[in-house]
PDB file of N, CA and C in Angstrom:
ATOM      1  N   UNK A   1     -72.029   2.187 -21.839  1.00  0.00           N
ATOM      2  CA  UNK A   1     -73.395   2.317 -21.381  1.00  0.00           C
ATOM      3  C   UNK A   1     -74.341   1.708 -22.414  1.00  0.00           C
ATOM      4  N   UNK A   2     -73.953   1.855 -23.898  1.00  0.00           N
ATOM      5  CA  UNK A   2     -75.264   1.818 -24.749  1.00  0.00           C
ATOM      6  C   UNK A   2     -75.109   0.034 -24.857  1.00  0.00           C
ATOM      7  N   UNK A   3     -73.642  -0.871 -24.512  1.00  0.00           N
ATOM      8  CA  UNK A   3     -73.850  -2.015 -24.973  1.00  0.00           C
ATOM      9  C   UNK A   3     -74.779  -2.788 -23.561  1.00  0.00           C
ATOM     10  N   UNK A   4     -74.305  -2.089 -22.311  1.00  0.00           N
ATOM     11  CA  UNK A   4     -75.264  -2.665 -21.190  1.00  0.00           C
ATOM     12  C   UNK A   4     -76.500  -2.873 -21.591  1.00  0.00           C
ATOM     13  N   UNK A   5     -76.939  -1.609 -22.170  1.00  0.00           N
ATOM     14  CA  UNK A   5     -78.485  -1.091 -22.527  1.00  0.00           C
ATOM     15  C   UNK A   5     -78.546  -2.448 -23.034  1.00  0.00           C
ATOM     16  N   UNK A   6     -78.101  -2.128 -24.604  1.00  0.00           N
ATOM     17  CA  UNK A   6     -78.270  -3.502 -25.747  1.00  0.00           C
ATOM     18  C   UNK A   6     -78.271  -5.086 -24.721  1.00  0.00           C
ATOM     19  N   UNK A   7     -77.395  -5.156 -23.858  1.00  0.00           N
ATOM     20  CA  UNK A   7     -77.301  -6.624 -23.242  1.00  0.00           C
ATOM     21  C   UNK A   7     -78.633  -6.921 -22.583  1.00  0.00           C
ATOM     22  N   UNK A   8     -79.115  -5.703 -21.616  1.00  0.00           N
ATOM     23  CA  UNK A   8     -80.192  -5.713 -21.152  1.00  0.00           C
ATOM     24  C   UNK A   8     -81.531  -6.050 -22.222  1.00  0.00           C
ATOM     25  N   UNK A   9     -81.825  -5.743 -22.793  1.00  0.00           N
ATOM     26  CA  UNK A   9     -82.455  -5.883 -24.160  1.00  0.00           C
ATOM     27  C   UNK A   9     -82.842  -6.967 -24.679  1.00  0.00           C
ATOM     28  N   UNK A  10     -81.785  -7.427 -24.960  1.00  0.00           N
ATOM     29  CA  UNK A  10     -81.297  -8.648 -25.562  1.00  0.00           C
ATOM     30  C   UNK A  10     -82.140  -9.952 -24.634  1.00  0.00           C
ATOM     31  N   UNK A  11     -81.565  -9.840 -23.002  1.00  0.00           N
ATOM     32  CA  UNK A  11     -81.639 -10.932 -22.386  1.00  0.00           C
ATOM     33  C   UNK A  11     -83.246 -10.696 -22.192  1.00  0.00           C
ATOM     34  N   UNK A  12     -83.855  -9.769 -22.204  1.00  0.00           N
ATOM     35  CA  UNK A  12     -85.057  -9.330 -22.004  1.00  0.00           C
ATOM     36  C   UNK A  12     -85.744  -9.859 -22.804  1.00  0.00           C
ATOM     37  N   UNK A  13     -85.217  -9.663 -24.732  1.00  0.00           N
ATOM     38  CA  UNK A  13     -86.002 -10.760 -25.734  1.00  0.00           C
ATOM     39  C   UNK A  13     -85.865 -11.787 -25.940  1.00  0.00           C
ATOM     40  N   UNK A  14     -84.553 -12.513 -25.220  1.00  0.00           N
ATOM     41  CA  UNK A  14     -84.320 -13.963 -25.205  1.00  0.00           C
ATOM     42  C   UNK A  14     -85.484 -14.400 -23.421  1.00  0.00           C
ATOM     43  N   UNK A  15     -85.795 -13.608 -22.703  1.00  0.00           N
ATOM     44  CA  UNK A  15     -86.648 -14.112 -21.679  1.00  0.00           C
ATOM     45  C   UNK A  15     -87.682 -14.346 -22.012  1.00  0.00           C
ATOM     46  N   UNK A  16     -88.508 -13.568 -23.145  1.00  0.00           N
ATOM     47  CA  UNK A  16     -89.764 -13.476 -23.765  1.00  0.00           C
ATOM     48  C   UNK A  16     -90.082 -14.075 -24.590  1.00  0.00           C
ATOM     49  N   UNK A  17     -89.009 -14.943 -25.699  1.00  0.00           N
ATOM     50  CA  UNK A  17     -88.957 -15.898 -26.751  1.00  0.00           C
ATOM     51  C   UNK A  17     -89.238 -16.811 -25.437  1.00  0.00           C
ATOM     52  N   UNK A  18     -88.202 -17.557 -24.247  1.00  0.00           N
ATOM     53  CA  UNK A  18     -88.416 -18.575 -23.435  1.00  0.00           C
ATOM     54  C   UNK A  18     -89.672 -18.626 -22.904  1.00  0.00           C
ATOM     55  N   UNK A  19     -90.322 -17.885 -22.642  1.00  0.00           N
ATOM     56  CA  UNK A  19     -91.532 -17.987 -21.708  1.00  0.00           C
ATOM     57  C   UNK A  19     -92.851 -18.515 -22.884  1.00  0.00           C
ATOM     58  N   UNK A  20     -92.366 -18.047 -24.152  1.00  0.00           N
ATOM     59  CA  UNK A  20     -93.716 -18.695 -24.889  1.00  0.00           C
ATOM     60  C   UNK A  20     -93.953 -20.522 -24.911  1.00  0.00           C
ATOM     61  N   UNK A  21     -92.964 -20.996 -24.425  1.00  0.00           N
ATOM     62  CA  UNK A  21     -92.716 -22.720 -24.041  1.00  0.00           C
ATOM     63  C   UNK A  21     -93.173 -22.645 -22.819  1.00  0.00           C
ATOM     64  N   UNK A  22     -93.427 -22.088 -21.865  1.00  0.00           N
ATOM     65  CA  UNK A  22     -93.871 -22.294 -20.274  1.00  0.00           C
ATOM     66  C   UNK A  22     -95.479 -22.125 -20.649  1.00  0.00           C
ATOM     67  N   UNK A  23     -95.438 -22.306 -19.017  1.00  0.00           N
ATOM     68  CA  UNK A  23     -97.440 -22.060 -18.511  1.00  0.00           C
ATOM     69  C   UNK A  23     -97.395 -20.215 -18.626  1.00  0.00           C
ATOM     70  N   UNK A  24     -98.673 -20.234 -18.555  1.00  0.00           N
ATOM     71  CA  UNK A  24     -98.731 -18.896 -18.835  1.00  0.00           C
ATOM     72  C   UNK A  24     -98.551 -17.940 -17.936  1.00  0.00           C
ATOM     73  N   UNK A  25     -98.928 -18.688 -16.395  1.00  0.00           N
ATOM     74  CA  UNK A  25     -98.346 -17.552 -15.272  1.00  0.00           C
ATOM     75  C   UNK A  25     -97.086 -18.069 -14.911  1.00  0.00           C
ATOM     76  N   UNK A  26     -96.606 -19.046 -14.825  1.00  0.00           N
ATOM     77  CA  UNK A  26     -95.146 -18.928 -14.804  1.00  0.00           C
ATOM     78  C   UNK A  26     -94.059 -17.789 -15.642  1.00  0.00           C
ATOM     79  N   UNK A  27     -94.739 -18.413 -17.192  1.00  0.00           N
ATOM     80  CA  UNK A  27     -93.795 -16.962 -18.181  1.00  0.00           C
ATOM     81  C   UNK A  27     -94.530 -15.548 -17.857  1.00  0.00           C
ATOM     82  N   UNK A  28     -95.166 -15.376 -17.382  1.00  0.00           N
ATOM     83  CA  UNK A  28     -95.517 -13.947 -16.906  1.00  0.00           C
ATOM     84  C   UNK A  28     -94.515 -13.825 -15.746  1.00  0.00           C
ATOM     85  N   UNK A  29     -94.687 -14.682 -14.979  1.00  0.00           N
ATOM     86  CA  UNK A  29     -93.479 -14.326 -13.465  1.00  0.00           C
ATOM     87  C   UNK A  29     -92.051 -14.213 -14.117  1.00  0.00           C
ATOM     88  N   UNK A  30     -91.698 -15.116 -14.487  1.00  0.00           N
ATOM     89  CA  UNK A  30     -90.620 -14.846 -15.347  1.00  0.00           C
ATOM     90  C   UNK A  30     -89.963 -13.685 -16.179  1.00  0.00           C
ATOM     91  N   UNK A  31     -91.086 -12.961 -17.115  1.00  0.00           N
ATOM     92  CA  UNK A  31     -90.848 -12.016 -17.780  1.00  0.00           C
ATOM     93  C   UNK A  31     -90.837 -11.103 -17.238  1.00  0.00           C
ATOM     94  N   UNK A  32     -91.480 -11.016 -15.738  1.00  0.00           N
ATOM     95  CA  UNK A  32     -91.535  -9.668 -15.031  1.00  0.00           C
ATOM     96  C   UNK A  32     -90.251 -10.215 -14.182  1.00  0.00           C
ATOM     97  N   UNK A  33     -89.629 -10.979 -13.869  1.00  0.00           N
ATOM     98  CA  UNK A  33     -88.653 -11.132 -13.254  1.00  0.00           C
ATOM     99  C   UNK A  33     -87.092 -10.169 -13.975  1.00  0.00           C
ATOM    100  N   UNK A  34     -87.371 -10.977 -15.268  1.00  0.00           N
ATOM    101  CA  UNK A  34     -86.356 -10.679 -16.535  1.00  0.00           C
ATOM    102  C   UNK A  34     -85.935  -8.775 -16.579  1.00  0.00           C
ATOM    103  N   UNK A  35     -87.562  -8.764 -16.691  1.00  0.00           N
ATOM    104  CA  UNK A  35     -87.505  -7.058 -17.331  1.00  0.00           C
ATOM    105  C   UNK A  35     -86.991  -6.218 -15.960  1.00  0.00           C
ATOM    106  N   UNK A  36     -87.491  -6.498 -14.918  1.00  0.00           N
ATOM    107  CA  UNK A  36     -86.885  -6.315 -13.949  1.00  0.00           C
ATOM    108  C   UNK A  36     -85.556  -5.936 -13.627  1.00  0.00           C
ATOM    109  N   UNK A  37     -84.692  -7.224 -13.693  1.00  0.00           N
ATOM    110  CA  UNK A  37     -83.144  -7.166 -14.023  1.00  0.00           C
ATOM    111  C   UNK A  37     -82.941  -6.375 -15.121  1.00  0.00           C
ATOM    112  N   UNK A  38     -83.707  -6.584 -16.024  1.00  0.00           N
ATOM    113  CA  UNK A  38     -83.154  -5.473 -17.189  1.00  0.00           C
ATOM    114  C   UNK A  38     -83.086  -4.005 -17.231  1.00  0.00           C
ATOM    115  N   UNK A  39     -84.061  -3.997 -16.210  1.00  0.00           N
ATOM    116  CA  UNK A  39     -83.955  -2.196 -15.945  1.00  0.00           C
ATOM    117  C   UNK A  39     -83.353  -1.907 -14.606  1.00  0.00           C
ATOM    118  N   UNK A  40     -83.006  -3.251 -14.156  1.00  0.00           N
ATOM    119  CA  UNK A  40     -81.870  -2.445 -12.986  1.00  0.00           C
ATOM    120  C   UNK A  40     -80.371  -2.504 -13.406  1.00  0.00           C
ATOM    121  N   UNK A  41     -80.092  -3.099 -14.665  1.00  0.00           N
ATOM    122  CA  UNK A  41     -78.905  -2.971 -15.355  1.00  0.00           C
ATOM    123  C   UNK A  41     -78.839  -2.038 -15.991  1.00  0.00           C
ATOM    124  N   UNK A  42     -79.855  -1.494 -16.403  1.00  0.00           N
ATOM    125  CA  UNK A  42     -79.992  -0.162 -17.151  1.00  0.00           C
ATOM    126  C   UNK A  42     -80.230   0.964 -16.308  1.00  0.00           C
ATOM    127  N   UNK A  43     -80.944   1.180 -15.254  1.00  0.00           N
ATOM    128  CA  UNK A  43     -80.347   1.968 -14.265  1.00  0.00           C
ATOM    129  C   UNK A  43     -78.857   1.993 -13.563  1.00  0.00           C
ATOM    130  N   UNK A  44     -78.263   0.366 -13.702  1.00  0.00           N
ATOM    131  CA  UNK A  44     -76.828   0.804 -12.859  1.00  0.00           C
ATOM    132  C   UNK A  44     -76.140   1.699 -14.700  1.00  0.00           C
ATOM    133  N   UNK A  45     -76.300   1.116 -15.646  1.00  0.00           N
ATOM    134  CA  UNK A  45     -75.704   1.938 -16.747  1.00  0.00           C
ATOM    135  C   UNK A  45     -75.762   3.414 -16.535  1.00  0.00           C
ATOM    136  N   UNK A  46     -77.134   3.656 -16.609  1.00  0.00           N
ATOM    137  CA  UNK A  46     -77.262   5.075 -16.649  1.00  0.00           C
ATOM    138  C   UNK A  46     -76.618   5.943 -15.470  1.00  0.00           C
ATOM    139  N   UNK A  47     -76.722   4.975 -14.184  1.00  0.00           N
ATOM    140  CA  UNK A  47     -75.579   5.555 -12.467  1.00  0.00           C
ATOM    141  C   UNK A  47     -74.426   5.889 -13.558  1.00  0.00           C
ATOM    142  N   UNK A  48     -73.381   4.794 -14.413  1.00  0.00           N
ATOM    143  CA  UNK A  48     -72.490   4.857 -14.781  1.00  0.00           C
ATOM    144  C   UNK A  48     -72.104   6.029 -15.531  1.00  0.00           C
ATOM    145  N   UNK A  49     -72.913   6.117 -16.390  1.00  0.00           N
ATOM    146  CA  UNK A  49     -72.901   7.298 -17.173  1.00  0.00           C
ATOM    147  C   UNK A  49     -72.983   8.756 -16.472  1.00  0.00           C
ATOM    148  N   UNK A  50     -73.983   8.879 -15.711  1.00  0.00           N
ATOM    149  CA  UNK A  50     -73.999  10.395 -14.950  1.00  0.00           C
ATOM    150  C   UNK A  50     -72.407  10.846 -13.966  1.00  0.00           C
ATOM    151  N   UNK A  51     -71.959   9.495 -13.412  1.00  0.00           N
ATOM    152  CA  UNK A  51     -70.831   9.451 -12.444  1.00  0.00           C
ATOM    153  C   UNK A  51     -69.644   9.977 -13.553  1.00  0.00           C
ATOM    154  N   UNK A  52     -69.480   9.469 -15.326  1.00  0.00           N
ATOM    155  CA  UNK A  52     -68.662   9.702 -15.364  1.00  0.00           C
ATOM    156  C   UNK A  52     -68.966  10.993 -16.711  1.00  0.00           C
ATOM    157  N   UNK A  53     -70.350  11.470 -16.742  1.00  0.00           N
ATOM    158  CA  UNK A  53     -70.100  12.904 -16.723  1.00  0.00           C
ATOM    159  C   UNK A  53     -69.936  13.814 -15.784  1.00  0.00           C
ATOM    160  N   UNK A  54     -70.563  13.582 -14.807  1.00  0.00           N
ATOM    161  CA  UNK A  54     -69.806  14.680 -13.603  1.00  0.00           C
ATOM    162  C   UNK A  54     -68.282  14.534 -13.404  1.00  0.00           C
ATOM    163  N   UNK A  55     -67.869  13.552 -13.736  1.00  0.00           N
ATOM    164  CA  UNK A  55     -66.374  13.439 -13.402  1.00  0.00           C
ATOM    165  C   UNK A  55     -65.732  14.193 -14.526  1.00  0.00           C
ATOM    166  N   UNK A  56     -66.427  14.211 -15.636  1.00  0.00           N
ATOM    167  CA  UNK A  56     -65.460  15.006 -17.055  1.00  0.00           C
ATOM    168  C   UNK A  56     -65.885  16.411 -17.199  1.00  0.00           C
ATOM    169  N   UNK A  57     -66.740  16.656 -15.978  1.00  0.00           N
ATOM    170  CA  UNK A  57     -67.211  18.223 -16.204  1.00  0.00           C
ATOM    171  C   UNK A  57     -66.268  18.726 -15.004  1.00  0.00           C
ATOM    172  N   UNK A  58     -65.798  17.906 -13.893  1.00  0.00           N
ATOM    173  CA  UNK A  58     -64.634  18.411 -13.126  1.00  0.00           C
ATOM    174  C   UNK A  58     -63.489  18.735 -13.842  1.00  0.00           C
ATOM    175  N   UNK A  59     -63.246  17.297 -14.611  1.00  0.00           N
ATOM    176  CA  UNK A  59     -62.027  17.837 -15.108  1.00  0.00           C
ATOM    177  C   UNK A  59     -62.051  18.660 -15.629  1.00  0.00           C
ATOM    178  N   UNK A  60     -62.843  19.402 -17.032  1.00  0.00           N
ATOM    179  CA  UNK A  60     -62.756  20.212 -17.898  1.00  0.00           C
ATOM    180  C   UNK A  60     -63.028  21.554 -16.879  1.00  0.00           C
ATOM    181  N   UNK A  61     -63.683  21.596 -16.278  1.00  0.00           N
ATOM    182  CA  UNK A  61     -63.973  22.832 -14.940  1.00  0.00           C
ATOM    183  C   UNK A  61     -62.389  22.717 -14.073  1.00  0.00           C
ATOM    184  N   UNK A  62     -61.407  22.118 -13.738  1.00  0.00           N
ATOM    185  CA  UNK A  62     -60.379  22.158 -13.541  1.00  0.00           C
ATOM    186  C   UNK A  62     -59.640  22.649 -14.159  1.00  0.00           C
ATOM    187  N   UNK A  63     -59.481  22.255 -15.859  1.00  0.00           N
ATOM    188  CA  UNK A  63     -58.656  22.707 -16.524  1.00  0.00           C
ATOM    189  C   UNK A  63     -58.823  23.946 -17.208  1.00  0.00           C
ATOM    190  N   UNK A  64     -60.164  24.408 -17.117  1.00  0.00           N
ATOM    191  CA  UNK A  64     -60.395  25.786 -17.326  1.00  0.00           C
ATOM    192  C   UNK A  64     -59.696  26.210 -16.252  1.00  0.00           C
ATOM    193  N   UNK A  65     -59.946  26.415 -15.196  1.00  0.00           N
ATOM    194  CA  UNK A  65     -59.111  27.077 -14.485  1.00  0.00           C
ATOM    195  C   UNK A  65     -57.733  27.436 -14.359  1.00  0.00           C
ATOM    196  N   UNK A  66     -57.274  25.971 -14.661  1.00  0.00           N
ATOM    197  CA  UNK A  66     -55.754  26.156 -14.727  1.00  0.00           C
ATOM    198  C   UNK A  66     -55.361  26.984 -15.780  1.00  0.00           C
ATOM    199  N   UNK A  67     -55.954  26.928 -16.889  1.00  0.00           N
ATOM    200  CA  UNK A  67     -55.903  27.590 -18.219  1.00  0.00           C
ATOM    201  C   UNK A  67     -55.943  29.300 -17.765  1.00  0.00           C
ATOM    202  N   UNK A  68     -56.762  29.526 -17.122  1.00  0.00           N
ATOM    203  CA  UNK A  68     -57.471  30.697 -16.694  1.00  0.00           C
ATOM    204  C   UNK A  68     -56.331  31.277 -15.625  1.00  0.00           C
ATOM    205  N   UNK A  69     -55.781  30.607 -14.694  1.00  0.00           N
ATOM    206  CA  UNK A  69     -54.553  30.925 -13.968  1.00  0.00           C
ATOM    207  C   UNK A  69     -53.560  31.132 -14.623  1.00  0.00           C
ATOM    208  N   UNK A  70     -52.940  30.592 -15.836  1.00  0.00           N
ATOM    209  CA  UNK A  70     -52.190  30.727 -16.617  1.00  0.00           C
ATOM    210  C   UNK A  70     -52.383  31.684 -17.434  1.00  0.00           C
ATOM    211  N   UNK A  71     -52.891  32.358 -17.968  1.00  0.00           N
ATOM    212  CA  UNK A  71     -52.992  33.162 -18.632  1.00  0.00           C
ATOM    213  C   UNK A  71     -53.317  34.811 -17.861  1.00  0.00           C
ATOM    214  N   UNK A  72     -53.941  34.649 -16.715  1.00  0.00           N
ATOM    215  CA  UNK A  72     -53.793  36.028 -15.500  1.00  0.00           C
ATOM    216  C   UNK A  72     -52.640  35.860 -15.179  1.00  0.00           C
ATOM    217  N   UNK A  73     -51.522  35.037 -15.153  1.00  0.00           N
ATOM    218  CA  UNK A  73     -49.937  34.667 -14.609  1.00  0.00           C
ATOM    219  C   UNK A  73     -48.969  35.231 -15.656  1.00  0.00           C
ATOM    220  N   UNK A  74     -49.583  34.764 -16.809  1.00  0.00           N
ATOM    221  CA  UNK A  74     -48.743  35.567 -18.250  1.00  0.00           C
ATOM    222  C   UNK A  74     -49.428  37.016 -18.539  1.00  0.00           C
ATOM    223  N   UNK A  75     -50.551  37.632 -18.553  1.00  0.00           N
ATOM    224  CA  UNK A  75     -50.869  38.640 -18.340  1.00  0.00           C
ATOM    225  C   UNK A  75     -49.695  39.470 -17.086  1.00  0.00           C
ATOM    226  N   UNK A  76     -49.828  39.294 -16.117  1.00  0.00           N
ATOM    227  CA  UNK A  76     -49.120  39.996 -15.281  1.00  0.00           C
ATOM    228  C   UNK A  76     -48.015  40.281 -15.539  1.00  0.00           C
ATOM    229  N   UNK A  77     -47.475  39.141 -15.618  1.00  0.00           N
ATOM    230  CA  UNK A  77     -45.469  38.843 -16.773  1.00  0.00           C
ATOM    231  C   UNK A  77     -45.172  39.868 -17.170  1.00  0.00           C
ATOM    232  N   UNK A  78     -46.293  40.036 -18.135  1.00  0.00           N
ATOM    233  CA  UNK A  78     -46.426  41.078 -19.496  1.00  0.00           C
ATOM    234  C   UNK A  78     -46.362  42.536 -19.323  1.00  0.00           C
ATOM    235  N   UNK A  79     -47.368  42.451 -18.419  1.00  0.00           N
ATOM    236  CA  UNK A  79     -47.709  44.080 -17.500  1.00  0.00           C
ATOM    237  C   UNK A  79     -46.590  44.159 -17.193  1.00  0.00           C
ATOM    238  N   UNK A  80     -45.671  43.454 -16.068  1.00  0.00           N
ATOM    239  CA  UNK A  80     -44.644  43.780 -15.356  1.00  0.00           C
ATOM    240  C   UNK A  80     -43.768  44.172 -16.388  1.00  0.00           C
ATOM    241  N   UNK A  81     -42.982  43.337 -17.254  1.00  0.00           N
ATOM    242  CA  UNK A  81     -42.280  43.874 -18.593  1.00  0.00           C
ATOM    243  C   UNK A  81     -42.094  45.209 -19.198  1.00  0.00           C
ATOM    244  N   UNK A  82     -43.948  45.296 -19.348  1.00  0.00           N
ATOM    245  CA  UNK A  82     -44.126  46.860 -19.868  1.00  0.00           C
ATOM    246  C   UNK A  82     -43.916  48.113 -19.354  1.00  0.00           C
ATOM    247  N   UNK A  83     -44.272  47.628 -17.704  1.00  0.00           N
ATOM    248  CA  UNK A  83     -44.408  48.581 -16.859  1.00  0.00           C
ATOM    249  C   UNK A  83     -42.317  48.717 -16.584  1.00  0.00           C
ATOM    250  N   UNK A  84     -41.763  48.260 -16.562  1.00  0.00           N
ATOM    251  CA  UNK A  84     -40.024  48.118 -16.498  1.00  0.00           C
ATOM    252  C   UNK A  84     -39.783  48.859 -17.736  1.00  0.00           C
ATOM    253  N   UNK A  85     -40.561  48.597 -19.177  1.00  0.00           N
ATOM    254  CA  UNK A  85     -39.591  49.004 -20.365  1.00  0.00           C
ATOM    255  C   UNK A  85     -40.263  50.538 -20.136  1.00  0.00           C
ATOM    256  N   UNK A  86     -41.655  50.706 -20.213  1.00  0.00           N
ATOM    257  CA  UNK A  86     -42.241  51.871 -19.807  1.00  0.00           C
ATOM    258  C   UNK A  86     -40.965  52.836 -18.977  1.00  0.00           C
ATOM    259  N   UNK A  87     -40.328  52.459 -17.466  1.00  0.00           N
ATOM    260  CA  UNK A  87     -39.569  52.981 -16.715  1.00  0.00           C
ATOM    261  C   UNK A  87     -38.312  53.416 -17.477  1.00  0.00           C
ATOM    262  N   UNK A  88     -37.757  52.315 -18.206  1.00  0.00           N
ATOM    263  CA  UNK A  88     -36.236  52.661 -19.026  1.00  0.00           C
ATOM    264  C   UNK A  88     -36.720  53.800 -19.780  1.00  0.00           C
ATOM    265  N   UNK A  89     -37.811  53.557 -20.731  1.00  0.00           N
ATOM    266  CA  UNK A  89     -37.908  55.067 -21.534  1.00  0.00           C
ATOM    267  C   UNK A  89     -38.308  56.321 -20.666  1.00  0.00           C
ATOM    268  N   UNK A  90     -38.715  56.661 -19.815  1.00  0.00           N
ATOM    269  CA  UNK A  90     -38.874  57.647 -19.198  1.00  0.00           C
ATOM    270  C   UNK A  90     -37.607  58.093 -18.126  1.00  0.00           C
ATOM    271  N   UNK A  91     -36.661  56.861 -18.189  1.00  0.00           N
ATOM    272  CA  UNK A  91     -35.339  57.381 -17.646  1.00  0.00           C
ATOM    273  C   UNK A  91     -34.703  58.185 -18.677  1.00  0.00           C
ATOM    274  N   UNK A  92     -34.354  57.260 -20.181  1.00  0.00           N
ATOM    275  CA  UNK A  92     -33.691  57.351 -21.179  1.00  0.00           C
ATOM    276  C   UNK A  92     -34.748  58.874 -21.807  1.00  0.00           C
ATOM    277  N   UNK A  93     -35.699  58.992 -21.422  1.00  0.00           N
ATOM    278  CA  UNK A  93     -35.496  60.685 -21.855  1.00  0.00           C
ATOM    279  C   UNK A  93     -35.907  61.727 -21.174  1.00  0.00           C
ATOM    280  N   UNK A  94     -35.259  61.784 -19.651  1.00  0.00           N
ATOM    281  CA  UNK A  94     -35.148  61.963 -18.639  1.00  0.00           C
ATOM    282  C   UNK A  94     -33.374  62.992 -19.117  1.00  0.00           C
ATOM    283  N   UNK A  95     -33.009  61.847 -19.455  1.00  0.00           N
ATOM    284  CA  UNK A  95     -31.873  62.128 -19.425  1.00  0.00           C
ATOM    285  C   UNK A  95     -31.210  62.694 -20.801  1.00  0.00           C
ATOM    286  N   UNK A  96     -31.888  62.329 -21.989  1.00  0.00           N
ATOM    287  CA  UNK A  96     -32.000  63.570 -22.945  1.00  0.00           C
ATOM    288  C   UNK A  96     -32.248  65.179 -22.978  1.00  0.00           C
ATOM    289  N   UNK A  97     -33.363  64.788 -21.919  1.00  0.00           N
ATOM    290  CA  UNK A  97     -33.869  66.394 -21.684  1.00  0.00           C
ATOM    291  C   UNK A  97     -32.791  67.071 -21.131  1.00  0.00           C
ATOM    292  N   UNK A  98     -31.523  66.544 -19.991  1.00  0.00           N
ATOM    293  CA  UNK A  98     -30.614  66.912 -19.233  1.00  0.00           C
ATOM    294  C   UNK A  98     -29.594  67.089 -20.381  1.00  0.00           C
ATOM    295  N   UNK A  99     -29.857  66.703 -21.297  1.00  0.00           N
ATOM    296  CA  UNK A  99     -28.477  67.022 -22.394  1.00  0.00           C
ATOM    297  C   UNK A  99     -28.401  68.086 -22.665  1.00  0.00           C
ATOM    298  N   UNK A 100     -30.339  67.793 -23.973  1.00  0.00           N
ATOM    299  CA  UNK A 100     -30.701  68.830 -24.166  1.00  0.00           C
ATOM    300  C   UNK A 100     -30.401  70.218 -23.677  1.00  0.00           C
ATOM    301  N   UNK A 101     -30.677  70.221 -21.900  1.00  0.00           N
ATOM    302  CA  UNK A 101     -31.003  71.253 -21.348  1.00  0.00           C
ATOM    303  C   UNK A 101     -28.935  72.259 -21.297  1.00  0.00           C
ATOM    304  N   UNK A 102     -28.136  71.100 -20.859  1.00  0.00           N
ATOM    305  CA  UNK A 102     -26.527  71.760 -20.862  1.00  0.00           C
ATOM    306  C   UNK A 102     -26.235  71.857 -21.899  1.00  0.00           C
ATOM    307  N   UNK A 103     -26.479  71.708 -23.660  1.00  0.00           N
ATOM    308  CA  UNK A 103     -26.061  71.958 -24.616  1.00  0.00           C
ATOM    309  C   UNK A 103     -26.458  73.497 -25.001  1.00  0.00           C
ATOM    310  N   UNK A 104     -28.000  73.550 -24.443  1.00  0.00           N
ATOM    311  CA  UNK A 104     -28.064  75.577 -24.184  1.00  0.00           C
ATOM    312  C   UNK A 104     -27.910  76.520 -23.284  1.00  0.00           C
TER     313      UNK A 104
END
């Protein structure tokens, strides 16, 4: 974007150096011709630029998500795990207490 800018610029002060050799309303038509083009190159730049920040705020808004799915996906994993080892110990002294209880 910023070298469009600069090109635009450029051809804009090379239009304005040329026109000081012309008639004077000719290099006026001219220079308004020039600057013209120069700011519709600099408007298509700046199109360019907005198109491809909205496009990198999708992605990154995508990949949050995925990030964000992934990690409620490993959360759950986890829960589930706990909630299973949670179950074994409340079997495993379940069944202590039953020892416990025939040893008196």
């Amino acid at each position: 974007m910023n070298a469009k800018i600069a090109l635009a610029a450029a051809l804009a002060a090379l239009a304005i150096a040329g026109c000081a050799k012309k008639e004077p309303v000719e290099a006026a038509q001219d220079a308004a011709a020039d600057a013209a083009a120069a700011a519709g190159e600099a408007a298509d730049a700046a199109g360019d630029a907005a198109t491809a920040a909205g496009d990198a705020a999708m992605d990154a808004t995508g990949d949050a998500a995925a990030a964000a799915a992934d990690a409620a996906s490993d959360a759950a994993t986890a829960t589930g795990e706990a909630v299973e080892e949670t179950g074994k110990a409340v079997e495993e002294t379940g069944e202590d207490i039953q020892d416990a209880a025939k040893k008196n």
